[in-house]
Each structure stands twice: as C-alpha cells, then as structure tokens.
C-alpha atoms as a PDB file:
ATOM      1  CA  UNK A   1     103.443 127.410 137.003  1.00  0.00           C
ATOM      2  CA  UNK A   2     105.683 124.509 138.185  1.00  0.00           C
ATOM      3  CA  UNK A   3     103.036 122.058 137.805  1.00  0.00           C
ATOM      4  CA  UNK A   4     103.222 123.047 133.886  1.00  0.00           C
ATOM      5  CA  UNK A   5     106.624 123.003 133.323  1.00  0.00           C
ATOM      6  CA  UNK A   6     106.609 119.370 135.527  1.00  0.00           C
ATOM      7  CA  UNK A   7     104.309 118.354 133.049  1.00  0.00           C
ATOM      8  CA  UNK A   8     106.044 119.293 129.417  1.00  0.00           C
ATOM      9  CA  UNK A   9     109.081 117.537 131.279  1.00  0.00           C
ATOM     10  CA  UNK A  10     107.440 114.258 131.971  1.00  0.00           C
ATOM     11  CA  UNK A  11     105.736 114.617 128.030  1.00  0.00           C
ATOM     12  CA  UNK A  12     109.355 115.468 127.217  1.00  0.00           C
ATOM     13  CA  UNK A  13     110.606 112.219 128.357  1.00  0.00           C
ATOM     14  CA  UNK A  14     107.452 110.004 127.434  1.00  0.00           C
ATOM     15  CA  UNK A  15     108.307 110.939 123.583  1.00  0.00           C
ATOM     16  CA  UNK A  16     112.077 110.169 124.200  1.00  0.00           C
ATOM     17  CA  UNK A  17     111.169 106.958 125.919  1.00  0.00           C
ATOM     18  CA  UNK A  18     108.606 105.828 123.182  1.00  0.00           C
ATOM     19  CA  UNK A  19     111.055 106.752 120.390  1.00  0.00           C
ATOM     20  CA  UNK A  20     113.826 104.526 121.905  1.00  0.00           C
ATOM     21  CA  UNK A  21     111.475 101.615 122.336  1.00  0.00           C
ATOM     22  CA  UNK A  22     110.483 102.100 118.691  1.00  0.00           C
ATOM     23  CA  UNK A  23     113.937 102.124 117.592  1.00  0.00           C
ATOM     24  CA  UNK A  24     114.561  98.930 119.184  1.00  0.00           C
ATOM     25  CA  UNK A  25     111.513  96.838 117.783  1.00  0.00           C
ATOM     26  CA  UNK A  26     112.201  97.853 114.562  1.00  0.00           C
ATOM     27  CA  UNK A  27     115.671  96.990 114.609  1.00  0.00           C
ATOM     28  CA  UNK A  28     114.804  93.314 116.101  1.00  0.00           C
ATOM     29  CA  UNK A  29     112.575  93.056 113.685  1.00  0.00           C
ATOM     30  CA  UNK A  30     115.277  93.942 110.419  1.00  0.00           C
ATOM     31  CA  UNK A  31     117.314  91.345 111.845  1.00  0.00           C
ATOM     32  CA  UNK A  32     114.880  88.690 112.583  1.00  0.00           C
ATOM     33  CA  UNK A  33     113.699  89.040 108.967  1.00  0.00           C
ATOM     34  CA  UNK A  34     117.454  88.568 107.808  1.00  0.00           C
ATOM     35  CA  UNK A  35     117.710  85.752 109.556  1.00  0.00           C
ATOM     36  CA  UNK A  36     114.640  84.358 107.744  1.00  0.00           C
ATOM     37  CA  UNK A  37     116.120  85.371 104.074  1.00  0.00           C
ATOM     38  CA  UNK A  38     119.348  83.930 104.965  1.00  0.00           C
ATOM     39  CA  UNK A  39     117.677  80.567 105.621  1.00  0.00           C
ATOM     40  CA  UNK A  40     115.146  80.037 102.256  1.00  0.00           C
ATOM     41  CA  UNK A  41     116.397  77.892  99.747  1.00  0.00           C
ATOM     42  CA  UNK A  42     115.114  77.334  96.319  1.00  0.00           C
ATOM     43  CA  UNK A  43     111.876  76.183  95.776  1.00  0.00           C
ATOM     44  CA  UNK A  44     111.997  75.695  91.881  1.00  0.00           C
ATOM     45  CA  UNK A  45     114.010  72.737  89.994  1.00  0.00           C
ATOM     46  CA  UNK A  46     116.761  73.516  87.576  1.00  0.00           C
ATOM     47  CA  UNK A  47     116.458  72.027  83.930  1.00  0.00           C
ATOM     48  CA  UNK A  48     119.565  71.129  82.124  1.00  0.00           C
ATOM     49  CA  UNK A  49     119.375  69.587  78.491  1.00  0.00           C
ATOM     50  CA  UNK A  50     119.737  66.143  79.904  1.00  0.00           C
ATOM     51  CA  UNK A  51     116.837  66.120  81.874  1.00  0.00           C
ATOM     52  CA  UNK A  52     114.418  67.374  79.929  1.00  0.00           C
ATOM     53  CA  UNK A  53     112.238  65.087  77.649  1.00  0.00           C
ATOM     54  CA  UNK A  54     110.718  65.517  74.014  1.00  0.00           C
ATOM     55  CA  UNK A  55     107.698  64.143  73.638  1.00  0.00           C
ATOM     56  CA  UNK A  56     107.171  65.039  69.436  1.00  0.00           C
ATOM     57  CA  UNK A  57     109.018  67.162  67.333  1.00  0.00           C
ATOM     58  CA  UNK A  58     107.722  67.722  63.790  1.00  0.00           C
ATOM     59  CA  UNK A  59     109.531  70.238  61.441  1.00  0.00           C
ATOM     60  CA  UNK A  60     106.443  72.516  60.761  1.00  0.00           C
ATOM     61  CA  UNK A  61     105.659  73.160  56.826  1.00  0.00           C
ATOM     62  CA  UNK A  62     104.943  76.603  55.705  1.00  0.00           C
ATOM     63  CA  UNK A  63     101.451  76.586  53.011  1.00  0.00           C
ATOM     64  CA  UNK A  64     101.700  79.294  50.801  1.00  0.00           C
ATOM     65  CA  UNK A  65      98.418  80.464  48.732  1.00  0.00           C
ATOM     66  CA  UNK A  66     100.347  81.174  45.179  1.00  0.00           C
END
C-alpha cells in the first residue's frame, strides 16, 4: 500500500515539474519573438508624388454608337 501511494506522489510531482518547465519555455520563447518584432524594419519603399514618374498620359475618349 505504501509503495502506491509513493508512486501517485512521485507522478504527482513529475506533472508539477513538467508543467513548470513548460511554463518557462514558452515564456522564453514570447519574449525572444518580441525581441525579433521589435527589430524588423520596413521592407517596402514609400512613394510620394515627387518620386513617382509618368511615363504617358492620354485623356481617354468615350465612342458612343448613336
């Protein structure tokens, strides 16, 4: 009977143990990826109408059948 209660102890504490550990990556690995974020910068270019070249511009005609 001892030798069953010794064991749901140990179990007991294995669970315990395991949650902790999986607390603790988890939470390293939120702040690692905020560190990441925090870091990007923007990867596209900004227009403005000064930089931006027309090639052609034609005013377009409408044809009516009438």
């Amino acid at each position: 009977m001892t030798n069953i209660k010794l064991k749901r102890i140990l179990m007991k504490a294995l669970k315990i143990s395991l949650l902790l550990v999986a607390v603790v990556v988890l939470t390293v690995s939120v702040i690692s990826k905020d560190a990441v974020v925090q870091e990007e910068t923007n990867t596209y270019k900004e227009y403005t109408p000064k930089n931006q070249v027309v090639i052609e511009r034609k005013k377009g005609k409408v044809i009516t059948a009438g």
